[in-house]
N, C-alpha and C. Protein backbone atom coordinates (compact mmCIF):
# COMPACT_ATOMS: atom_id res chain seq x y z
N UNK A 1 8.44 -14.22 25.01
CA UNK A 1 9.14 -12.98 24.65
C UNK A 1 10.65 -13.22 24.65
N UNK A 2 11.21 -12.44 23.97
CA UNK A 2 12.69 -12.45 23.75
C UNK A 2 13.54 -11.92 24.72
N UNK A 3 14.47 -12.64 25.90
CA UNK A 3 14.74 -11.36 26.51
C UNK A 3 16.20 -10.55 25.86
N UNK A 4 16.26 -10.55 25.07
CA UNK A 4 17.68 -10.58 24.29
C UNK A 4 18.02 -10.25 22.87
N UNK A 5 18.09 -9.48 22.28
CA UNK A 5 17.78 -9.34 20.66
C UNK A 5 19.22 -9.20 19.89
N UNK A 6 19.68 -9.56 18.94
CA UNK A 6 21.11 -9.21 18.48
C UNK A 6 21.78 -10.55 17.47
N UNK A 7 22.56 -10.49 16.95
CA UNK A 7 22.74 -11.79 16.13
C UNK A 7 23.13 -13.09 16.91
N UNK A 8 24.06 -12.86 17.78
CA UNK A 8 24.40 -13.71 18.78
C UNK A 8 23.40 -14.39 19.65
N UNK A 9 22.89 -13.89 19.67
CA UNK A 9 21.14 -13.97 20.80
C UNK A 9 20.66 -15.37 19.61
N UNK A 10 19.99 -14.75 18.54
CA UNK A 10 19.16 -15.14 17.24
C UNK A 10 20.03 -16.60 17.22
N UNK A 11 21.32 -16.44 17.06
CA UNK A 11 22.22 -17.64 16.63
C UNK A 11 22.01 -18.66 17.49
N UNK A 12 21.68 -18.65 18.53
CA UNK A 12 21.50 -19.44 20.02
C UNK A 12 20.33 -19.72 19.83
N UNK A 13 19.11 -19.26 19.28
CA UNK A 13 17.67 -19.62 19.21
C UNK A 13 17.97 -20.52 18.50
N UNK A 14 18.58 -20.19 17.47
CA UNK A 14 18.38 -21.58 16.21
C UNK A 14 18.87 -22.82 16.47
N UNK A 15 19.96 -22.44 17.08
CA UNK A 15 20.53 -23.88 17.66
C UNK A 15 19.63 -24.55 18.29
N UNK A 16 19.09 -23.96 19.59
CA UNK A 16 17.68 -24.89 20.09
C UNK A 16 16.31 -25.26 19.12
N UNK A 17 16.55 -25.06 18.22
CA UNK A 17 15.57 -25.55 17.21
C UNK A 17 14.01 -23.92 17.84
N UNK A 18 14.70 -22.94 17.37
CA UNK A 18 13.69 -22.17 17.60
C UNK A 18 14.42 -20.76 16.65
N UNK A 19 12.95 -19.87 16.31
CA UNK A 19 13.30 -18.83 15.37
C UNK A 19 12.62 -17.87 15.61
N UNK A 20 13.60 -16.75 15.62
CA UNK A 20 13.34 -15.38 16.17
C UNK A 20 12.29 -14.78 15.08
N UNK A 21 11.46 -13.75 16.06
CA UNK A 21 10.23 -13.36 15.30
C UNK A 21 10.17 -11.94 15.98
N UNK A 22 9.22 -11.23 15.12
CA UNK A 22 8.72 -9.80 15.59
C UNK A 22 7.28 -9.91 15.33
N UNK A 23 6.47 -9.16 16.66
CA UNK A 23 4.93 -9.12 16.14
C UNK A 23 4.64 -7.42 16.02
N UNK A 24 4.08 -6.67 14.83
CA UNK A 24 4.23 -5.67 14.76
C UNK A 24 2.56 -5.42 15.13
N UNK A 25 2.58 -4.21 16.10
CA UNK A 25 1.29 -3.81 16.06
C UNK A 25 1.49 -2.36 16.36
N UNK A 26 0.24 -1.86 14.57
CA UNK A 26 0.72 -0.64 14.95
C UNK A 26 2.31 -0.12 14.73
N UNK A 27 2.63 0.66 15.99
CA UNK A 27 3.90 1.23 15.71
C UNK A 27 4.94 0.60 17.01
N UNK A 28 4.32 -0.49 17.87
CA UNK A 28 4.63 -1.15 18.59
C UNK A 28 5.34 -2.69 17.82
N UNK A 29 6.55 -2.80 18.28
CA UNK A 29 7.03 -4.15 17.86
C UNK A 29 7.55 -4.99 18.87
N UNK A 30 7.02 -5.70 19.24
CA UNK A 30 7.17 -6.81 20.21
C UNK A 30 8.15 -8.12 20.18
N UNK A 31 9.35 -8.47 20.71
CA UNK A 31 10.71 -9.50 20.05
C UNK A 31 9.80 -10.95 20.52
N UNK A 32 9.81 -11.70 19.76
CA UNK A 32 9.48 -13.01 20.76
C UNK A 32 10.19 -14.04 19.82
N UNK A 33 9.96 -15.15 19.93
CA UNK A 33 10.76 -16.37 19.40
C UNK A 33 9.93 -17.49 19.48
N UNK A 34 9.50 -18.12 18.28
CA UNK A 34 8.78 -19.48 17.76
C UNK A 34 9.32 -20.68 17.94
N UNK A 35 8.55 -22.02 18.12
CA UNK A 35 9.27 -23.30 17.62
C UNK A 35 9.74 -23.49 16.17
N UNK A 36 10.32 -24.07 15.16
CA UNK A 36 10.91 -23.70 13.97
C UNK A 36 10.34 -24.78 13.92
N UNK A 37 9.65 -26.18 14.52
CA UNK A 37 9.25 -27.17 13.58
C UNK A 37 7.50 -26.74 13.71
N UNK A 38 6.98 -26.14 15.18
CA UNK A 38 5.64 -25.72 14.88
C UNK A 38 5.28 -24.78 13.70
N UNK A 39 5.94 -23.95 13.51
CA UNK A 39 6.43 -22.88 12.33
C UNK A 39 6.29 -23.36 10.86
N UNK A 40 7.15 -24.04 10.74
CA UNK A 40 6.98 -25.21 9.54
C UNK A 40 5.73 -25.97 8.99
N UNK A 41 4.76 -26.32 10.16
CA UNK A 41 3.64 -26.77 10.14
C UNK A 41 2.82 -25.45 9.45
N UNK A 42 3.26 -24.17 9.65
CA UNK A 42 1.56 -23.28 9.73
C UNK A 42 2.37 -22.51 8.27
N UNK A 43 3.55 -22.29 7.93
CA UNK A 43 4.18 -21.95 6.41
C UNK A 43 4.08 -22.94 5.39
N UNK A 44 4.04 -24.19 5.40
CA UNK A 44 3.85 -24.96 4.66
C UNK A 44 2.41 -25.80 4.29
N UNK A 45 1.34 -25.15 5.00
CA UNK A 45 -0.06 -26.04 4.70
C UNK A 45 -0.43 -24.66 4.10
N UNK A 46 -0.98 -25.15 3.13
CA UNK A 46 -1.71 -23.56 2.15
C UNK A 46 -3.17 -22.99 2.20
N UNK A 47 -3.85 -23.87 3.35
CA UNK A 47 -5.30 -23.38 4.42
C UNK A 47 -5.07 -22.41 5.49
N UNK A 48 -3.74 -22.33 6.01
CA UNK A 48 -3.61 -21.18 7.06
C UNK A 48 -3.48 -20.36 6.60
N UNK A 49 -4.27 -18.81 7.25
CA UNK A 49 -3.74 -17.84 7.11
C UNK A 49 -3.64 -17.01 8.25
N UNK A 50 -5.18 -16.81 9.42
CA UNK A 50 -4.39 -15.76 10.60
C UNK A 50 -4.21 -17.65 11.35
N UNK A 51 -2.77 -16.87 12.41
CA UNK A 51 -2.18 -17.76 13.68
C UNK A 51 -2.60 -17.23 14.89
N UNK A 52 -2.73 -18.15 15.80
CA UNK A 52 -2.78 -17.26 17.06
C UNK A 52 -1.50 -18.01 18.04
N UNK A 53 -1.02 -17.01 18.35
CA UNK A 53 0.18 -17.42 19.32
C UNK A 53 0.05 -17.32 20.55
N UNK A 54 0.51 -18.17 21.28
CA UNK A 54 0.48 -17.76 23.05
C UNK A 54 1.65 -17.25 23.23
N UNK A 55 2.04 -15.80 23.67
CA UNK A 55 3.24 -14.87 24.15
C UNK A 55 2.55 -15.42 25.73
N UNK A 56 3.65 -15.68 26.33
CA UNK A 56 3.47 -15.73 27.68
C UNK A 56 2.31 -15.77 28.14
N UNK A 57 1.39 -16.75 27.64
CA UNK A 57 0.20 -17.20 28.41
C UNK A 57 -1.09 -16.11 27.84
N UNK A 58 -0.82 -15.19 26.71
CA UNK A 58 -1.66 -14.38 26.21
C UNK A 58 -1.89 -14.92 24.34
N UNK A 59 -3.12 -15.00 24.41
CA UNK A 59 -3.08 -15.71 22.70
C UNK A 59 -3.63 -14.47 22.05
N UNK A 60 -2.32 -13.96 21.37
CA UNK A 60 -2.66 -13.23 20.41
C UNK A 60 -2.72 -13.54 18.40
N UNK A 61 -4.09 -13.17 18.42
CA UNK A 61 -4.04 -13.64 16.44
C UNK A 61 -3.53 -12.92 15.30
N UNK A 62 -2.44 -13.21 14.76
CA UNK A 62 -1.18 -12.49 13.86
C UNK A 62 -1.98 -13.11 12.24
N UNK A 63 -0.96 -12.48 11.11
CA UNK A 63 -0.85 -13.11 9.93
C UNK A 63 0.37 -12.44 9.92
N UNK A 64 1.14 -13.77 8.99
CA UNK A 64 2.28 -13.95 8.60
C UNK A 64 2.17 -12.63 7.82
N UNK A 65 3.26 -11.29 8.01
CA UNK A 65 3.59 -10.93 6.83
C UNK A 65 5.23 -10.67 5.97
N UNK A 66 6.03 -11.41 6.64
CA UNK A 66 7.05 -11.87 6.14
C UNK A 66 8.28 -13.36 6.81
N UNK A 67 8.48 -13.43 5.75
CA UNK A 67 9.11 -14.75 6.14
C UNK A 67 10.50 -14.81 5.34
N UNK A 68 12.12 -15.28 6.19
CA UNK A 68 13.14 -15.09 5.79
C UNK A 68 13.84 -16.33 5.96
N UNK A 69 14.73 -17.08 4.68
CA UNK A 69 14.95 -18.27 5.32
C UNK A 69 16.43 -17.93 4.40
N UNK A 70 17.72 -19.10 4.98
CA UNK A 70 19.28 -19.24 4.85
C UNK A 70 19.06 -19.29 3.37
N UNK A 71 19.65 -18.21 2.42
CA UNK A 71 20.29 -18.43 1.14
C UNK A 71 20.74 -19.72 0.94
N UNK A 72 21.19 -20.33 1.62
CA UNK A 72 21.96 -21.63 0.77
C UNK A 72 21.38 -22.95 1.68
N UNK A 73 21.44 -23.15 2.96
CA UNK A 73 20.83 -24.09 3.92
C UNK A 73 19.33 -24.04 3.57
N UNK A 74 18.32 -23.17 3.53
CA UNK A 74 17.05 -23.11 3.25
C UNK A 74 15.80 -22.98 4.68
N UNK A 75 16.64 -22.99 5.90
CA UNK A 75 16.10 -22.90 6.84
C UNK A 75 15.47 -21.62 7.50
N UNK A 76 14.57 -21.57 8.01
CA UNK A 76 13.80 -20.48 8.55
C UNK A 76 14.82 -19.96 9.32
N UNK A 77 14.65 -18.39 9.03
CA UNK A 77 15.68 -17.56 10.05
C UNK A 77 14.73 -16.78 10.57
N UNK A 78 13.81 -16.02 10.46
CA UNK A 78 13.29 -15.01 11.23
C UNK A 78 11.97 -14.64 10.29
N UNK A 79 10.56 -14.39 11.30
CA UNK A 79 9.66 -14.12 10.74
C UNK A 79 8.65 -12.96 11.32
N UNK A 80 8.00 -12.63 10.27
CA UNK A 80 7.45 -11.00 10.67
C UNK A 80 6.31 -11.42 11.14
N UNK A 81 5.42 -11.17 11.95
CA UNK A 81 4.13 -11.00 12.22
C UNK A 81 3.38 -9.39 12.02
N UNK A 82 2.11 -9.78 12.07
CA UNK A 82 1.07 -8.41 12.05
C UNK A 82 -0.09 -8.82 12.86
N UNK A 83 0.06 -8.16 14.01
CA UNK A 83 -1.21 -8.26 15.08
C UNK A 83 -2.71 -7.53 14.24
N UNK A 84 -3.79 -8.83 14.52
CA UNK A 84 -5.15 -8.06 13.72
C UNK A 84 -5.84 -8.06 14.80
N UNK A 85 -6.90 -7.03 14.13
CA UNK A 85 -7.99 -7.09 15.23
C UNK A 85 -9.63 -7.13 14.52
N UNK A 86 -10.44 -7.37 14.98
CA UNK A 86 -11.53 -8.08 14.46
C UNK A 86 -12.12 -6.95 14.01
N UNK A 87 -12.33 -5.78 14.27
CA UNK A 87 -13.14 -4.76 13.42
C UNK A 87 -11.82 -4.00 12.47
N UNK A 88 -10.90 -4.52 12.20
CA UNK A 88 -9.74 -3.71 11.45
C UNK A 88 -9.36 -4.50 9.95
N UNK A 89 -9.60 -3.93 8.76
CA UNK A 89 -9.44 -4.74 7.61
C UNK A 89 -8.30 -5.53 8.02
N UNK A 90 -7.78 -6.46 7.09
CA UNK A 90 -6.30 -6.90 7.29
C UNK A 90 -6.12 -7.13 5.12
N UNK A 91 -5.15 -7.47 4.87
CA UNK A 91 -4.83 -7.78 3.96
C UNK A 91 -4.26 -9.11 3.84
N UNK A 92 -4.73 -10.60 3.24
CA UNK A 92 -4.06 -11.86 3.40
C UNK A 92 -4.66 -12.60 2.30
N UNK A 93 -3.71 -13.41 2.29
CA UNK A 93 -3.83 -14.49 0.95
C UNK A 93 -4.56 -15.50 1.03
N UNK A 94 -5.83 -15.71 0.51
CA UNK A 94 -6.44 -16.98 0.46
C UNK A 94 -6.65 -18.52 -0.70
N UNK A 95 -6.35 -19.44 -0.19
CA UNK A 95 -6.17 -19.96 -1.26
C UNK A 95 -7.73 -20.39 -1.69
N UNK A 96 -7.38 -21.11 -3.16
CA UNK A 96 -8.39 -20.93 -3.99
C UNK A 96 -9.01 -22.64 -3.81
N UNK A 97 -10.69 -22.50 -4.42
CA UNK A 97 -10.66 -24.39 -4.56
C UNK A 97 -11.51 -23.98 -5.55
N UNK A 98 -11.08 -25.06 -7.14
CA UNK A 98 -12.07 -25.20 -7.74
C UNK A 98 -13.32 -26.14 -7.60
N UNK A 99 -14.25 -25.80 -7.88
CA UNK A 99 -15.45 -27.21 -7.72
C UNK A 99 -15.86 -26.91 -9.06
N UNK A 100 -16.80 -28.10 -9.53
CA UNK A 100 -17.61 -28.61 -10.71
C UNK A 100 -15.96 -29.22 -11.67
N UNK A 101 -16.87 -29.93 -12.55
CA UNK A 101 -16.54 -30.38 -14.30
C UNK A 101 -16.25 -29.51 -14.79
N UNK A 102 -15.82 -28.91 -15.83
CA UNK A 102 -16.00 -28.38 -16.96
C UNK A 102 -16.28 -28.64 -17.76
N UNK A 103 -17.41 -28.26 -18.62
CA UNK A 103 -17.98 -28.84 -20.08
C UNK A 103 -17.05 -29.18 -20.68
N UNK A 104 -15.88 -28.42 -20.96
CA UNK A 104 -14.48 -28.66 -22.29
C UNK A 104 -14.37 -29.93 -21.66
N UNK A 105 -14.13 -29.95 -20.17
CA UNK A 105 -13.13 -31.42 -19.99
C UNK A 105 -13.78 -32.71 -20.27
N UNK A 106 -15.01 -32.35 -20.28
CA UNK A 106 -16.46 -33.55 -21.72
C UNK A 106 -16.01 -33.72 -22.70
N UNK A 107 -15.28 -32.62 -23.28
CA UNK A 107 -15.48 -32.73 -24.93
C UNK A 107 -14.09 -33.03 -25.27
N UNK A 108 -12.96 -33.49 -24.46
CA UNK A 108 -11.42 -33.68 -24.80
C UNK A 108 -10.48 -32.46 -24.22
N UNK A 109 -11.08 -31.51 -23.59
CA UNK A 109 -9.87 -30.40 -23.05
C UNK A 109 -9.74 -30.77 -21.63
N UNK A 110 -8.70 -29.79 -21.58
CA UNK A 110 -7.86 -30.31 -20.06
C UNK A 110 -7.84 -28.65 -19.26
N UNK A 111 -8.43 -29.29 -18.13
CA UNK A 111 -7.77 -28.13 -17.16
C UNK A 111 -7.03 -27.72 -16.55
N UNK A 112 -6.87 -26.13 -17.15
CA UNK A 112 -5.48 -26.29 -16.43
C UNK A 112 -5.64 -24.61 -15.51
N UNK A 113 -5.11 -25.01 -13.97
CA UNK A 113 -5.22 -23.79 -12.95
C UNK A 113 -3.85 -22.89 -13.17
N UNK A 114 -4.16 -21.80 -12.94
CA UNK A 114 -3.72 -20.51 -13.53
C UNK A 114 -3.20 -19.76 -12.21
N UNK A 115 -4.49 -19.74 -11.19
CA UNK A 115 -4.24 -19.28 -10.16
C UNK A 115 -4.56 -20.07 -8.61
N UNK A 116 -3.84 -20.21 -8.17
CA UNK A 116 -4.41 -21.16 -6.41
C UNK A 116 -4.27 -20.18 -5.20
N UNK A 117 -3.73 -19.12 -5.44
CA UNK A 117 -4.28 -18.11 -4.29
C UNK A 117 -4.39 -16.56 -5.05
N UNK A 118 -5.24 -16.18 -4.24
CA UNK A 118 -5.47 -14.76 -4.11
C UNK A 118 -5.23 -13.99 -2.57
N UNK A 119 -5.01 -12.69 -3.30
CA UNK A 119 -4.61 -11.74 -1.94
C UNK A 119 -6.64 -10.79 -2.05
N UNK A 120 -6.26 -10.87 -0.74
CA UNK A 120 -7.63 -9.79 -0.43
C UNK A 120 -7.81 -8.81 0.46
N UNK A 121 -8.70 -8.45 1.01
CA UNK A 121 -8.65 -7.32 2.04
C UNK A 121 -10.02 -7.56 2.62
N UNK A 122 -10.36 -7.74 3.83
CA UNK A 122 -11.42 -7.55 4.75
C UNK A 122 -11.61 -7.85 6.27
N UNK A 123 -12.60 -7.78 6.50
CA UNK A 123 -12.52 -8.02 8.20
C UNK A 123 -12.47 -9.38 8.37
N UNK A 124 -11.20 -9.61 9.23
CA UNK A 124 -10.68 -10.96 9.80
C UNK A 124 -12.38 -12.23 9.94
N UNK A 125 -13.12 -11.53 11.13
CA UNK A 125 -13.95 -12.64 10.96
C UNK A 125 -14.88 -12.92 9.90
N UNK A 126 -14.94 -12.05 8.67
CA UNK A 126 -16.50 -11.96 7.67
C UNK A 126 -14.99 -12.57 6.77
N UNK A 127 -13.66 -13.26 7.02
CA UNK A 127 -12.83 -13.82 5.31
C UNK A 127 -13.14 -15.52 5.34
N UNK A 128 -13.57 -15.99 4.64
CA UNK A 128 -13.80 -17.27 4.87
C UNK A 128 -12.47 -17.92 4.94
N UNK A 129 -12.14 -19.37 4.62
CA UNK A 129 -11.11 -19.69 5.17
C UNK A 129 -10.39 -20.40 3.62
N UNK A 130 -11.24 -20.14 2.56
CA UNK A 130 -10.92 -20.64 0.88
C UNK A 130 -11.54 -19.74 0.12
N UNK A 131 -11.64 -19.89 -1.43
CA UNK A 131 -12.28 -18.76 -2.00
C UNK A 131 -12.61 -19.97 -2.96
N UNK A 132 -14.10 -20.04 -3.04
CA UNK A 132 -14.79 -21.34 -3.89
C UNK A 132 -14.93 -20.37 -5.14
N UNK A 133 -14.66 -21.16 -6.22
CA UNK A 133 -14.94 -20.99 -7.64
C UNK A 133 -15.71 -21.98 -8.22
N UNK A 134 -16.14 -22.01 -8.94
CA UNK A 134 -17.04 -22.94 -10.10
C UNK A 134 -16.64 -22.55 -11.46
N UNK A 135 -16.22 -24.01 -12.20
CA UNK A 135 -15.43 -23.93 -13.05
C UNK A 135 -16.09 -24.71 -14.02
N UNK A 136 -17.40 -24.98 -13.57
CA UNK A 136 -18.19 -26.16 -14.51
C UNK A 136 -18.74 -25.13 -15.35
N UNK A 137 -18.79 -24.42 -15.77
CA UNK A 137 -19.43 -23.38 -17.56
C UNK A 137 -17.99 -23.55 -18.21
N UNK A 138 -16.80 -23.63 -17.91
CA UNK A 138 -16.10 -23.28 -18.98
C UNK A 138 -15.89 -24.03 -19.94
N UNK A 139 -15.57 -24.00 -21.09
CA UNK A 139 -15.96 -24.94 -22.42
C UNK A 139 -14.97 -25.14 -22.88
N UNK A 140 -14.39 -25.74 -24.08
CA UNK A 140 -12.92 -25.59 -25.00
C UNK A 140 -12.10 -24.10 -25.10
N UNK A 141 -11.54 -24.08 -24.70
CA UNK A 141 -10.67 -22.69 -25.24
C UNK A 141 -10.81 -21.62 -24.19
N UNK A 142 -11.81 -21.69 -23.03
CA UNK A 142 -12.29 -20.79 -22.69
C UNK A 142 -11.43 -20.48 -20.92
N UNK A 143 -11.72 -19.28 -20.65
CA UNK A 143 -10.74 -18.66 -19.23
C UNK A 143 -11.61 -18.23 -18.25
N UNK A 144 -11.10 -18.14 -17.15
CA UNK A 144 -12.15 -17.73 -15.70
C UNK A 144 -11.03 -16.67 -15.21
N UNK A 145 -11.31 -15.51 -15.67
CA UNK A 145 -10.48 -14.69 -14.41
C UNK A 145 -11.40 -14.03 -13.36
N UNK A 146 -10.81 -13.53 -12.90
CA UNK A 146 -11.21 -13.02 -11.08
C UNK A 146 -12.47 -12.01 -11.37
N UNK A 147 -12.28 -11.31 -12.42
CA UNK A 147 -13.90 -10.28 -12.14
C UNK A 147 -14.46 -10.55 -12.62
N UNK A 148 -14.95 -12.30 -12.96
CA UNK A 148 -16.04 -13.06 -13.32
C UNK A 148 -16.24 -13.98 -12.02
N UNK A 149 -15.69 -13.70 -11.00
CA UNK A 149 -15.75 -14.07 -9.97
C UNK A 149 -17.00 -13.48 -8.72
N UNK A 150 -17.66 -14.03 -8.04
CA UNK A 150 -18.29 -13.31 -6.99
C UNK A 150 -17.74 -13.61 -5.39
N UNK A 151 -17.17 -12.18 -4.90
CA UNK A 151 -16.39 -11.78 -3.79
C UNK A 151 -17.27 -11.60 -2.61
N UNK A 152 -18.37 -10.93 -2.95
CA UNK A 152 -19.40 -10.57 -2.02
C UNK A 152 -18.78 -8.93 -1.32
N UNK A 153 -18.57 -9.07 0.22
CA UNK A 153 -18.01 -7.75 0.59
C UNK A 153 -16.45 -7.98 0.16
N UNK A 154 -16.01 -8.85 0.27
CA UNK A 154 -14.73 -8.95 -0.21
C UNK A 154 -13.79 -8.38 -0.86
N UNK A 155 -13.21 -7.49 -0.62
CA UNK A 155 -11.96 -6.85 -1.82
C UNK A 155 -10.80 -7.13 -1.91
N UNK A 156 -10.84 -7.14 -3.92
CA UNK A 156 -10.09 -8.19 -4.15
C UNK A 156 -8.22 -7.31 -3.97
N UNK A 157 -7.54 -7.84 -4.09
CA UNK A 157 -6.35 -7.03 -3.96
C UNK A 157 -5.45 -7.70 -5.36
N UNK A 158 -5.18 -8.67 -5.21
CA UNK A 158 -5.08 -9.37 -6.99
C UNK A 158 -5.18 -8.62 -7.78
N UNK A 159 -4.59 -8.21 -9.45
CA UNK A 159 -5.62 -7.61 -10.27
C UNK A 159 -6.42 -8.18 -10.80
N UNK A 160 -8.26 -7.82 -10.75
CA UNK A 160 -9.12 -8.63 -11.51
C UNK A 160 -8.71 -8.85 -12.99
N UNK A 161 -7.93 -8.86 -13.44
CA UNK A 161 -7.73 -9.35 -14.94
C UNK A 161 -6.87 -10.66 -14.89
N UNK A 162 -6.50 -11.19 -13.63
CA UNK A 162 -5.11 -12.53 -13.66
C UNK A 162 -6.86 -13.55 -14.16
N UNK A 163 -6.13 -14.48 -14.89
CA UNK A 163 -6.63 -15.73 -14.98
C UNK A 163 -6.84 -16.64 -13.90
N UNK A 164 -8.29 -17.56 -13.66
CA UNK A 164 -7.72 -18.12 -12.59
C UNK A 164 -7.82 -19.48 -13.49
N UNK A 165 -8.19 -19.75 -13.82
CA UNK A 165 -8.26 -21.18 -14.90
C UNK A 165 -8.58 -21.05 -16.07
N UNK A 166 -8.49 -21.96 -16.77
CA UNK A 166 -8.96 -22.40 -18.40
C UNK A 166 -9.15 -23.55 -18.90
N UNK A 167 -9.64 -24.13 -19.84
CA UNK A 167 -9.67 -25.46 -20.33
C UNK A 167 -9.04 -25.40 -21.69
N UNK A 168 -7.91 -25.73 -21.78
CA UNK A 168 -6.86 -26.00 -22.93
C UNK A 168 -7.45 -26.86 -24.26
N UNK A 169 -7.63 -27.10 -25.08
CA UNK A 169 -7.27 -27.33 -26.35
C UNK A 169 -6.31 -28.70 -26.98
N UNK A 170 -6.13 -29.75 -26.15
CA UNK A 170 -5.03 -31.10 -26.62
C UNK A 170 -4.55 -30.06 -28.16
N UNK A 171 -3.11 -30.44 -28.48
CA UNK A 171 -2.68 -30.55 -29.62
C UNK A 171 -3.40 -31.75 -30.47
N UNK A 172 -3.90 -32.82 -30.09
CA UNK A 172 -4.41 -33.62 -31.27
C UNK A 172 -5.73 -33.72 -31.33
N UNK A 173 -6.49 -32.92 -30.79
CA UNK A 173 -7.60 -32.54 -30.94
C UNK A 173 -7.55 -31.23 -31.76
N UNK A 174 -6.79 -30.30 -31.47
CA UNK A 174 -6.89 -29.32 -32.09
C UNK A 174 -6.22 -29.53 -33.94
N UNK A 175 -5.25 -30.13 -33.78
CA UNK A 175 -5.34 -30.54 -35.33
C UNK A 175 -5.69 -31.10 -36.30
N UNK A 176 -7.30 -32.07 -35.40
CA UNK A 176 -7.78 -32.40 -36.24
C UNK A 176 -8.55 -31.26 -36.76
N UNK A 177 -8.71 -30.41 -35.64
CA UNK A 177 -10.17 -29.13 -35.93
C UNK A 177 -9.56 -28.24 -37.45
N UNK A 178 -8.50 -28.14 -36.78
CA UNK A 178 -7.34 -27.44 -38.44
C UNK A 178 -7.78 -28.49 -39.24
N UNK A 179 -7.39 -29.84 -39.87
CA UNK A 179 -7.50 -30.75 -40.96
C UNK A 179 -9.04 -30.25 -41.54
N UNK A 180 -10.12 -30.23 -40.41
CA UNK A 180 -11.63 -30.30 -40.54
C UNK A 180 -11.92 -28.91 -41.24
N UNK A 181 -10.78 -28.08 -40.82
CA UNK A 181 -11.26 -26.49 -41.22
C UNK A 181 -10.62 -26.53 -42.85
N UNK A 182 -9.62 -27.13 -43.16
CA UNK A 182 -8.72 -27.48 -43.94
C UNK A 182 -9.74 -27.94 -45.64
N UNK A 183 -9.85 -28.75 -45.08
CA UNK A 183 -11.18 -30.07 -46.08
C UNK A 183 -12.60 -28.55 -46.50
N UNK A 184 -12.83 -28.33 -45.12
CA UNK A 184 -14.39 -27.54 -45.35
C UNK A 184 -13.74 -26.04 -46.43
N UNK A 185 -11.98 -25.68 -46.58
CA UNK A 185 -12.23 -24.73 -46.66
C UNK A 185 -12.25 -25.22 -48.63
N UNK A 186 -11.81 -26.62 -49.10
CA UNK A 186 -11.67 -26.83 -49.91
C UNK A 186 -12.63 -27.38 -50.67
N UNK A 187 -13.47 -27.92 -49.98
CA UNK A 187 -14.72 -28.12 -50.81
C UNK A 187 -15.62 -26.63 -51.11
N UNK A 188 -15.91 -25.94 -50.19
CA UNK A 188 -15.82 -24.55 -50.72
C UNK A 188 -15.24 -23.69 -51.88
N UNK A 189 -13.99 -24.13 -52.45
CA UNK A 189 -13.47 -24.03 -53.39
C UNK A 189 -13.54 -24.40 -54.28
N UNK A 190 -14.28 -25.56 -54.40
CA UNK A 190 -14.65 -25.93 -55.53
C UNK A 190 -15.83 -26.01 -55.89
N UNK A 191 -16.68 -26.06 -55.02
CA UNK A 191 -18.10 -25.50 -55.48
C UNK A 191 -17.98 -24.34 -56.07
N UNK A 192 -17.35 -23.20 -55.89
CA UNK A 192 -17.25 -21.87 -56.39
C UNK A 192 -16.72 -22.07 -57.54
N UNK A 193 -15.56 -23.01 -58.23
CA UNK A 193 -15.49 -23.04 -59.43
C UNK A 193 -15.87 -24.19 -60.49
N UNK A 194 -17.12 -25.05 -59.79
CA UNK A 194 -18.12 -25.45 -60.49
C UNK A 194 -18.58 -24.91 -60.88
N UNK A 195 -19.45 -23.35 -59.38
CA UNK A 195 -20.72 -22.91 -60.06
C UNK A 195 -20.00 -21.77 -61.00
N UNK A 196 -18.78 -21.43 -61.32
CA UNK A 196 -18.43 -20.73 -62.33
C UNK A 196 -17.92 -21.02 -63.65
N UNK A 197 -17.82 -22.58 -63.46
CA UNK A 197 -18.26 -23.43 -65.29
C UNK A 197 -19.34 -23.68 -65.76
């Protein structure tokens, strides 16, 4: 816990290689202060989402819901917490994993990801810890957004219309398909004014 709150206070944390934090619960806000390199570890891996912190020998489990770092230096200055509790929805971001092939990427297309996290809403222990997709049906040209997705109890908070992948089209694949459409549309053309001599 913080015993001390104020800029001067904050300025002195950082120097010791530590960064002032708030855990909000409720309408209760609690001052405490993080390590800034343990910190670093749980903002920068994109598998975390709830933390559990030890406040004075009590481990309580938060999710990040804001994070503030130096305009110009880039360093963590101060971060928000949100105390959850196991029968209480929460709202948090999970990241995404594709699995399978894609047929297109058989036939010369390339995949390309659209989306690597989603936001959701549900009870802390029923959120898994990724959100698996299968990406092996999609073909040339073709897109996977989210309400072709299965969530289960899960709600999604995202809008179901974002894309989460696709399999692209090469430019030199695709111009041969033009040349091919090109040729077919011209022999067509002239059969028609054969069969009209």
């Amino acid at each position: 816990m913080r015993e001390e709150t104020g800029k001067r206070s904050n300025k002195n944390l950082r120097k010791e290689g530590k960064v002032p934090a708030v855990i909000y619960d409720n309408s209760v806000a609690s001052h405490i202060y993080v390590d800034a390199k343990e910190m670093r570890k749980v903002i920068y891996t994109p598998d975390t989402y709830i933390v559990t912190l030890s406040v004075d020998g009590n481990a309580i489990n938060v999710i990040i819901r804001e994070t503030q770092f130096h305009p110009v230096k880039e360093y963590l200055q101060h971060v928000d917490f949100l105390r959850i509790s196991e029968d209480k929805a929460v709202e948090v971001v999970l990241p995404i994993k594709m699995v399978g092939t894609p047929v297109g990427v058989g036939t010369g297309g390339k995949l390309t990801i659209k989306l690597r996290k989603v936001k959701v809403k549900g009870i802390p222990a029923k959120l898994p810890e990724y959100i698996e997709i299968d990406v092996s049906g999609l073909e040339l040209g073709s897109t996977i957004k989210l309400d072709e997705v299965d969530f289960g109890e899960i709600k999604v908070v995202t809008p179901i219309s974002t894309a989460v992948a696709s399999v692209e089209i090469p430019r030199s694949l695709r111009s041969a398909q033009d040349e091919q459409g090109e040729e077919g549309e011209g022999g067509e053309g002239e059969t028609e004014a054969e069969a009209e001599e």
